[in-house]
C-alpha atoms as a PDB file:
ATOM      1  CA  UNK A   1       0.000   0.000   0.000  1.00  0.00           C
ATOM      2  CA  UNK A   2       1.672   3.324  -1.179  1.00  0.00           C
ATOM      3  CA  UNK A   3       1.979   6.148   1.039  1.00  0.00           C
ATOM      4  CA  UNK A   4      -0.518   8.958   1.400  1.00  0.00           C
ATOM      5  CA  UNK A   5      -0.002  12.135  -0.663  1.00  0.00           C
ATOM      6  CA  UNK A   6       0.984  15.012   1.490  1.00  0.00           C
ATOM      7  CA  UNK A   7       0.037  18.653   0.782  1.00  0.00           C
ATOM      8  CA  UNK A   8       3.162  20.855   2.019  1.00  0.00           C
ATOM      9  CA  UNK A   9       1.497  23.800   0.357  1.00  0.00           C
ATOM     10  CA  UNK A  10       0.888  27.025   2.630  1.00  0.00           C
ATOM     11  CA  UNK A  11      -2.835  27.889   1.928  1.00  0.00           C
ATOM     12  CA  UNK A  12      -2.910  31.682   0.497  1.00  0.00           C
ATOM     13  CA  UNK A  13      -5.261  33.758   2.614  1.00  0.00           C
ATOM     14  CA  UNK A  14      -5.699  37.131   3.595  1.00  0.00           C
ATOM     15  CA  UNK A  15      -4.149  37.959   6.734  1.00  0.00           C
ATOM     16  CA  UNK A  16      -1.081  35.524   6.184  1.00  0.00           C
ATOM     17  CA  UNK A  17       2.684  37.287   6.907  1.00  0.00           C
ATOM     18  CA  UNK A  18       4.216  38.650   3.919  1.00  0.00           C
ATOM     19  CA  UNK A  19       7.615  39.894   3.311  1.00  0.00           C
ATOM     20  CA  UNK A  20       8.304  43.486   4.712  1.00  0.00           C
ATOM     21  CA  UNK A  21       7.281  46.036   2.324  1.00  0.00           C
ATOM     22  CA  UNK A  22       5.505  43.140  -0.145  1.00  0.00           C
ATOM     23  CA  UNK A  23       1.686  43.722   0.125  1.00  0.00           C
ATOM     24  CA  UNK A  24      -1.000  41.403   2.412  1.00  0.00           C
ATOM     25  CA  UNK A  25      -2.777  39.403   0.372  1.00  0.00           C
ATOM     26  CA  UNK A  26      -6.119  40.699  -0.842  1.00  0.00           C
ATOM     27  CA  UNK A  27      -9.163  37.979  -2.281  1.00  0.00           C
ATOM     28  CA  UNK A  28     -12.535  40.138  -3.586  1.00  0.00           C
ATOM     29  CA  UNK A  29     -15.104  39.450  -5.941  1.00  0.00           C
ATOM     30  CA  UNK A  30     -15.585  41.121  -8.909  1.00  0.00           C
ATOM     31  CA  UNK A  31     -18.718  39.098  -9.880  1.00  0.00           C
ATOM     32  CA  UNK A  32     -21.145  37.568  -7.503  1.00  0.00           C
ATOM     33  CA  UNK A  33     -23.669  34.410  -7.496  1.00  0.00           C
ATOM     34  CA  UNK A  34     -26.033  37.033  -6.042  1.00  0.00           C
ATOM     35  CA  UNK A  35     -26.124  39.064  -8.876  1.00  0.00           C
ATOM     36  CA  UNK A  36     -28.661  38.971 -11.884  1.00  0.00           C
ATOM     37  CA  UNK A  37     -26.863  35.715 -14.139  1.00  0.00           C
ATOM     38  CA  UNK A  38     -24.044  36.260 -11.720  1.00  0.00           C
ATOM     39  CA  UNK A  39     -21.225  33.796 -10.852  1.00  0.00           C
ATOM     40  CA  UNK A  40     -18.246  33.933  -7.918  1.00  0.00           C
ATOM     41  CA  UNK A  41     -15.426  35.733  -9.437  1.00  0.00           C
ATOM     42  CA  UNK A  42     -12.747  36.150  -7.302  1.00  0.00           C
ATOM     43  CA  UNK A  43      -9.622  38.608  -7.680  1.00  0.00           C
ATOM     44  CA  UNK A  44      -6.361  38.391  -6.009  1.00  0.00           C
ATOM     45  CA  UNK A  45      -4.081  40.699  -4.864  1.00  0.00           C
ATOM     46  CA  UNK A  46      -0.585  39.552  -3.426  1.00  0.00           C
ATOM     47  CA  UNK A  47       3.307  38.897  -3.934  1.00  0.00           C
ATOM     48  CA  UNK A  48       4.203  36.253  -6.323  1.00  0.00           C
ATOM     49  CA  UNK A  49       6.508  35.415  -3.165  1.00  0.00           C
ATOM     50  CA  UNK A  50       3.591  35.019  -1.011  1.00  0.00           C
ATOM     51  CA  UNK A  51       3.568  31.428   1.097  1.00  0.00           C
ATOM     52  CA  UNK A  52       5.219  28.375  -0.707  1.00  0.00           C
ATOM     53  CA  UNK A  53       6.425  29.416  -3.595  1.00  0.00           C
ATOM     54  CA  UNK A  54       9.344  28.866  -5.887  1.00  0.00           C
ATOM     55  CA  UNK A  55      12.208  31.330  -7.061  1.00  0.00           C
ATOM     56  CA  UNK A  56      13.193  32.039 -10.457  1.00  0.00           C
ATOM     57  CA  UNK A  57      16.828  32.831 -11.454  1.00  0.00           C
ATOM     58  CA  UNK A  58      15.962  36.193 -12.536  1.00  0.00           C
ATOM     59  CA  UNK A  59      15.163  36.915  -8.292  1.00  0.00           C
ATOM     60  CA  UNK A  60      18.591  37.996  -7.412  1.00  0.00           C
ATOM     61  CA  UNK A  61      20.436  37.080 -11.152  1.00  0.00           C
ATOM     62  CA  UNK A  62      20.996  39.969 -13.587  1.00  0.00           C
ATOM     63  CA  UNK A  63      19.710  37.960 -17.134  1.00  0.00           C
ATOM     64  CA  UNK A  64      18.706  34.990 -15.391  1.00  0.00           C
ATOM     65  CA  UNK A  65      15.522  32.970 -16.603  1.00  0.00           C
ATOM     66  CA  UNK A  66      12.132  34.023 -15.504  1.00  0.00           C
ATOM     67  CA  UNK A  67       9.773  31.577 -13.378  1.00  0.00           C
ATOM     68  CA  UNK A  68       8.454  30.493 -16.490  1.00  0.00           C
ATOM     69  CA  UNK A  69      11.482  29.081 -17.837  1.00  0.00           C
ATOM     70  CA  UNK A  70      12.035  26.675 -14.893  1.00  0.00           C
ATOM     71  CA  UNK A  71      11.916  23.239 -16.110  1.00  0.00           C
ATOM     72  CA  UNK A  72       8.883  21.328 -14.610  1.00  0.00           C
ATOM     73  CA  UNK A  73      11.377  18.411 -13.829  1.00  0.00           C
ATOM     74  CA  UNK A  74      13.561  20.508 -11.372  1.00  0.00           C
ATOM     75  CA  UNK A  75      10.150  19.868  -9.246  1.00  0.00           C
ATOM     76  CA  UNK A  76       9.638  16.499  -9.554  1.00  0.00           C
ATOM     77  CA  UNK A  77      11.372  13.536  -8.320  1.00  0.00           C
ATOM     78  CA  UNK A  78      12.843  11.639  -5.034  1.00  0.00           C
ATOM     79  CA  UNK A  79      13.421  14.467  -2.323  1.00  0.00           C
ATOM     80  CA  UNK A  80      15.448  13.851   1.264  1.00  0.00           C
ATOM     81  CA  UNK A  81      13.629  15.477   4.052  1.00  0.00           C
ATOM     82  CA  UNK A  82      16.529  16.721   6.353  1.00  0.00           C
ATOM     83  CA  UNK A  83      15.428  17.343  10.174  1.00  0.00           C
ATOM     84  CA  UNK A  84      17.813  20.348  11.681  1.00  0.00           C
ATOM     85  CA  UNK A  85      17.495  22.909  14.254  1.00  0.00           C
ATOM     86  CA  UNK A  86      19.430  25.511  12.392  1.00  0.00           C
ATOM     87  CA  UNK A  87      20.272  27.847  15.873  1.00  0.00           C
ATOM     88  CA  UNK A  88      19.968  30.602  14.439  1.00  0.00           C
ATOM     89  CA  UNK A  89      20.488  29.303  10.919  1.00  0.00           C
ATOM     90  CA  UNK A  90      21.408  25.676   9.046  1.00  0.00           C
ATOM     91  CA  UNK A  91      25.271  26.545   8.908  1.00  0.00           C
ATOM     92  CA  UNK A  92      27.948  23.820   6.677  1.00  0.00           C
ATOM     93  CA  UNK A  93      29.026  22.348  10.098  1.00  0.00           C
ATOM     94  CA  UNK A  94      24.785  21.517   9.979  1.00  0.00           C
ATOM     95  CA  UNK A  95      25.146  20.300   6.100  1.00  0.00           C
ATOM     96  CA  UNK A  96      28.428  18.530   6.967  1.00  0.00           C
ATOM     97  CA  UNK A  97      26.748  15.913   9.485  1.00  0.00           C
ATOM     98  CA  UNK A  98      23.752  15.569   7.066  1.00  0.00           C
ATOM     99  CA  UNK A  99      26.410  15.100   4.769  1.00  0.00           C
ATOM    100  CA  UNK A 100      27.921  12.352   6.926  1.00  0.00           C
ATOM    101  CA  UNK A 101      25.048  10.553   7.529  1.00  0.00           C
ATOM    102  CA  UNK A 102      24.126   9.809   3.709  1.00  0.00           C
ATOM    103  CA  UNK A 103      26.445  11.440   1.334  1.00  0.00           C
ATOM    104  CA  UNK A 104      24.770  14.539  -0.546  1.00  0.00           C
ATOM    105  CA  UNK A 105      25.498  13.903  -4.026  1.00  0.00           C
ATOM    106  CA  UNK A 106      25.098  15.956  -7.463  1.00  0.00           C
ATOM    107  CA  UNK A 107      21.574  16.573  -8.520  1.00  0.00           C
ATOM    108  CA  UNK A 108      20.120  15.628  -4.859  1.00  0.00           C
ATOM    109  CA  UNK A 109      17.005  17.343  -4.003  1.00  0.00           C
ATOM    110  CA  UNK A 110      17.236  18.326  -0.075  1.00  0.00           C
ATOM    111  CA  UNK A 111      14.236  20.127   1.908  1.00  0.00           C
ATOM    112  CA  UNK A 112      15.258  20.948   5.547  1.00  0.00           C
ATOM    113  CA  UNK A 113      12.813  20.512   7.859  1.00  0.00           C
ATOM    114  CA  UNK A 114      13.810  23.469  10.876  1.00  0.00           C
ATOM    115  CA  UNK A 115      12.264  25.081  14.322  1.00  0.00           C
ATOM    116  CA  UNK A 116      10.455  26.955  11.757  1.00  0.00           C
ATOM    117  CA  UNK A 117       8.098  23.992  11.348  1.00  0.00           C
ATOM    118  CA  UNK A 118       7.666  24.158  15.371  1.00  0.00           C
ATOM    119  CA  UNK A 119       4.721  26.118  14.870  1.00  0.00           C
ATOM    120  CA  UNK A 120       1.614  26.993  12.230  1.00  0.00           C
ATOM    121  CA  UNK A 121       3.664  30.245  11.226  1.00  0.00           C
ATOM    122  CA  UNK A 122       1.384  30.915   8.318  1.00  0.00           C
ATOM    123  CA  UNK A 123      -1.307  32.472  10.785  1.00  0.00           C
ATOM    124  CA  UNK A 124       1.104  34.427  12.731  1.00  0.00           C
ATOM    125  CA  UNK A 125       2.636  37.714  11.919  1.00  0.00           C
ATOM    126  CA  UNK A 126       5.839  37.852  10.021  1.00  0.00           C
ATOM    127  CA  UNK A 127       8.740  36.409  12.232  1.00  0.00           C
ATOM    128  CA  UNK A 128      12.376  38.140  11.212  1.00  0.00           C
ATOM    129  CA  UNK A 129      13.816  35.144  13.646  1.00  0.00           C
ATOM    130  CA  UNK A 130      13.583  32.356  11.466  1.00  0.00           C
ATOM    131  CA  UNK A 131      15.912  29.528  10.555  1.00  0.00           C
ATOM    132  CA  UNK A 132      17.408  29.625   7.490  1.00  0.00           C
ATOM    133  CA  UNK A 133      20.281  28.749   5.080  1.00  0.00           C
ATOM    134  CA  UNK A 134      23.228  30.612   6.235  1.00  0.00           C
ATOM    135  CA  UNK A 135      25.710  31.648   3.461  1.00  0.00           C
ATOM    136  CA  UNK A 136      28.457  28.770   4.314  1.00  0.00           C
ATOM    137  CA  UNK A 137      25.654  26.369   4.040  1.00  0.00           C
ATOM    138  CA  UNK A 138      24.713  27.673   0.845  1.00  0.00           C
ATOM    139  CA  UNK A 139      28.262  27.297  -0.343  1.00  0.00           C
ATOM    140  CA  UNK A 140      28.514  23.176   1.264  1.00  0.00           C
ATOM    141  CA  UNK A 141      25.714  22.595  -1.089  1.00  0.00           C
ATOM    142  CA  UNK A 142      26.289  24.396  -3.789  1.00  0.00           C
ATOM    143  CA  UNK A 143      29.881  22.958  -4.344  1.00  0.00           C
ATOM    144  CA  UNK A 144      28.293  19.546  -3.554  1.00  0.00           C
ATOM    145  CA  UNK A 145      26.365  20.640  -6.830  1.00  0.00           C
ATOM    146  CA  UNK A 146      22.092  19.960  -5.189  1.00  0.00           C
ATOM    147  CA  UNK A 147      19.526  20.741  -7.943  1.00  0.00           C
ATOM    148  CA  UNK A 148      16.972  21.641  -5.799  1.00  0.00           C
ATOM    149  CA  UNK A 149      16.764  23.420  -1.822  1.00  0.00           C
ATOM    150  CA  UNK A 150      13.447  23.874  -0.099  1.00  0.00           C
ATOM    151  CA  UNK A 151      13.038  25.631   3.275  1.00  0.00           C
ATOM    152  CA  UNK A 152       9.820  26.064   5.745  1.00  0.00           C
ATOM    153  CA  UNK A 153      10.118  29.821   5.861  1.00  0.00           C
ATOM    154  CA  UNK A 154       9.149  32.800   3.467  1.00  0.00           C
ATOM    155  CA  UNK A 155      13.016  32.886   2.501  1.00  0.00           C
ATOM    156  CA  UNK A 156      16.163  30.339   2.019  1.00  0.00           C
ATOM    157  CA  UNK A 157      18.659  33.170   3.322  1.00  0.00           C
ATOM    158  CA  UNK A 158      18.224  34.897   6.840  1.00  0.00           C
ATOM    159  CA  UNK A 159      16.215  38.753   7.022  1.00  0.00           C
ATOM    160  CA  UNK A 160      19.295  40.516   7.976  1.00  0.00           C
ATOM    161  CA  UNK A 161      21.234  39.046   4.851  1.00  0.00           C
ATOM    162  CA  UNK A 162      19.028  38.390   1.970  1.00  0.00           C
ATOM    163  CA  UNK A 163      21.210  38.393  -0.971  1.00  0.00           C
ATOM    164  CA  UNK A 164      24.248  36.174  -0.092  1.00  0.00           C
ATOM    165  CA  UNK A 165      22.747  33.069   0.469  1.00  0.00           C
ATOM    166  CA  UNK A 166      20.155  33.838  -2.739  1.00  0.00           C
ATOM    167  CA  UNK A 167      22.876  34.086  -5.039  1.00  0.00           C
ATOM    168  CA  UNK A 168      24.895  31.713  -4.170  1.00  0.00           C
ATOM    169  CA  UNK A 169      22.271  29.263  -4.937  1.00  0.00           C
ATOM    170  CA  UNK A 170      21.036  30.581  -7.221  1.00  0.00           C
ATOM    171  CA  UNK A 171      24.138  31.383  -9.339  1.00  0.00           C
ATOM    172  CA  UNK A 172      25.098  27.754  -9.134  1.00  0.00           C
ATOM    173  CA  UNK A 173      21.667  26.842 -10.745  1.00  0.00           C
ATOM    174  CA  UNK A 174      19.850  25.451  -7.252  1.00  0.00           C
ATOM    175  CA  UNK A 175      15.808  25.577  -7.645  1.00  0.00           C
ATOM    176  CA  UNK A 176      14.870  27.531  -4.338  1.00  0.00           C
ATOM    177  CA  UNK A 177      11.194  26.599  -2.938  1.00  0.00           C
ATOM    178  CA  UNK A 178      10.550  28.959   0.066  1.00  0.00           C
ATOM    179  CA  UNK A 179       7.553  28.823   2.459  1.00  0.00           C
ATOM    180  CA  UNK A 180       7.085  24.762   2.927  1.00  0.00           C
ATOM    181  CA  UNK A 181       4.352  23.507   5.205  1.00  0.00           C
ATOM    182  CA  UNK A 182       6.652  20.398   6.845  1.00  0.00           C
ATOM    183  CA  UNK A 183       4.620  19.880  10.076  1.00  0.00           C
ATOM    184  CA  UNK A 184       3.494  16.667   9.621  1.00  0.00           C
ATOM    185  CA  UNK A 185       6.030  15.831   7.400  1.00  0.00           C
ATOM    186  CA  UNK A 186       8.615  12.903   8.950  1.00  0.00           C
ATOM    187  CA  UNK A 187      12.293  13.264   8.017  1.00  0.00           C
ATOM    188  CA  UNK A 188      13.406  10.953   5.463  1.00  0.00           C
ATOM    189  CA  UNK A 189      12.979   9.990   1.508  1.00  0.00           C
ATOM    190  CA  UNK A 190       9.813  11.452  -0.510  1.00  0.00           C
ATOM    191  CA  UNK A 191       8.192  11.768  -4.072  1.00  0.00           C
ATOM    192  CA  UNK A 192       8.002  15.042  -4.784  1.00  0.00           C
ATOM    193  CA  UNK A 193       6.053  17.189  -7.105  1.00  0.00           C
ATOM    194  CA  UNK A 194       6.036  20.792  -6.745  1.00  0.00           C
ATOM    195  CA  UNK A 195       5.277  23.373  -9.839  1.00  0.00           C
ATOM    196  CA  UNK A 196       4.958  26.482  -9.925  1.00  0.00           C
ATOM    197  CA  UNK A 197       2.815  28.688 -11.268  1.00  0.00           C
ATOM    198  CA  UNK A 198       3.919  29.721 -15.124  1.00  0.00           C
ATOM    199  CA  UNK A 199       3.855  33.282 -15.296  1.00  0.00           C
ATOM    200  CA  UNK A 200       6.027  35.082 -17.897  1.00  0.00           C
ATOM    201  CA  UNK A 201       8.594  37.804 -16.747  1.00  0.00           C
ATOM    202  CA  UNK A 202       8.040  37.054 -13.084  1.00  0.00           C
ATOM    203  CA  UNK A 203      10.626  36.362 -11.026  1.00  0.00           C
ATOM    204  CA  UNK A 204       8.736  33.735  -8.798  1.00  0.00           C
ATOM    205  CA  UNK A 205       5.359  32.173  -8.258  1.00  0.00           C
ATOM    206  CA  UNK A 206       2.932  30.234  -5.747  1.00  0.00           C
ATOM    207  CA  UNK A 207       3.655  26.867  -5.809  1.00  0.00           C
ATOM    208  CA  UNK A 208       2.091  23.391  -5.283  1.00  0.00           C
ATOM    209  CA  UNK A 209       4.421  21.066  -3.407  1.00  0.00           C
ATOM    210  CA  UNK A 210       3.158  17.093  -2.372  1.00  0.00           C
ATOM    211  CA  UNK A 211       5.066  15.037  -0.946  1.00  0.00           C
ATOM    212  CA  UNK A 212       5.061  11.117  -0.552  1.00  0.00           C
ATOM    213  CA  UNK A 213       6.986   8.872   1.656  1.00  0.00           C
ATOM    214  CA  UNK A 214       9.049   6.264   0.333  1.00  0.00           C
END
């Protein structure tokens, strides 16, 4: 009997934290079942980096690709499920004894499962203390040559140091997915499909991320 599908998407509502200076997200209807004819039409209103979603190249890259040039595959396939504090951050000393315990190799896919997933953070307002991927981190995996990070926050690097850790991954050609919901998610292998919104010229979008144990 396979495993159960499970959804590791943050639901978009209004009221949900959002990156400083990024606006709340907003949901009215422009049409209405009430009306003469009428049906629900609903409009929304937010940051294409709004709850899980997934980064395109052209984020932090001057010429990099746009969201819609990410190919679906980055988002699909076997995924580890890494369990680490990261006090204050996941640091290479962090990725070293993950490293140690099953050898990260080329083309792994690695979501790290941190104190951020403590808590339902999604209803709370924006935390600046989150765990994250510090810069040296970034650097372990990007040498180790990982195709694909994920992290249960609104961003891979920490608030007070945005870029580093973005372009490091980035420039090495890592698929970022920000803003997992890994609570009852168990550590370990998973099938994995998360894809992202195609939008053309945007530099991310809301993504869809299951997960599967295997």
């Amino acid at each position: 009997m396979p495993h159960a599908w499970i959804d590791a998407t943050m639901p978009i509502h209004p009221g949900m934290p959002a990156w400083p200076g990024q606006p709340s997200v907003e949901v009215s209807l422009l049409e209405a079942l009430d009306e003469p004819n009428g049906c629900d039409v609903s409009v929304l209103r937010t940051s294409v980096h709004t709850g899980t979603h997934m980064d395109a190249f052209s984020h932090f890259l001057v010429g990099g690709e746009d969201i819609a040039h990410m190919p679906a595959d980055r988002g699909i396939g076997r995924v580890r499920v890494v369990a680490v504090r990261g006090e204050p951050h996941v640091c290479a000393d962090d990725v070293q004894w993950i490293d140690d315990q099953r050898r990260i190799d080329a083309g792994d896919r690695l979501i790290f499962k941190t104190r951020n997933s403590d808590r339902d953070w999604n209803v709370e307002p924006f935390d600046e203390g989150y765990a994250a991927i510090a810069p040296d981190a970034a650097g372990y995996l990007a040498d180790r040559g990982v195709g694909f990070v994920g992290v249960d926050y609104l961003s891979v690097a920490p608030f007070d140091d945005a870029a580093s850790t973005h372009h490091i991954l980035l420039q090495a050609g890592v698929c970022v997915v920000e803003g997992l919901r890994l609570q009852h998610v168990d550590p370990g292998d998973h099938e994995m499909i998360a894809l992202p919104l195609k939008i053309q010229g945007a530099d991310a979008a809301p993504t869809r991320v299951l997960l599967r144990a295997l």
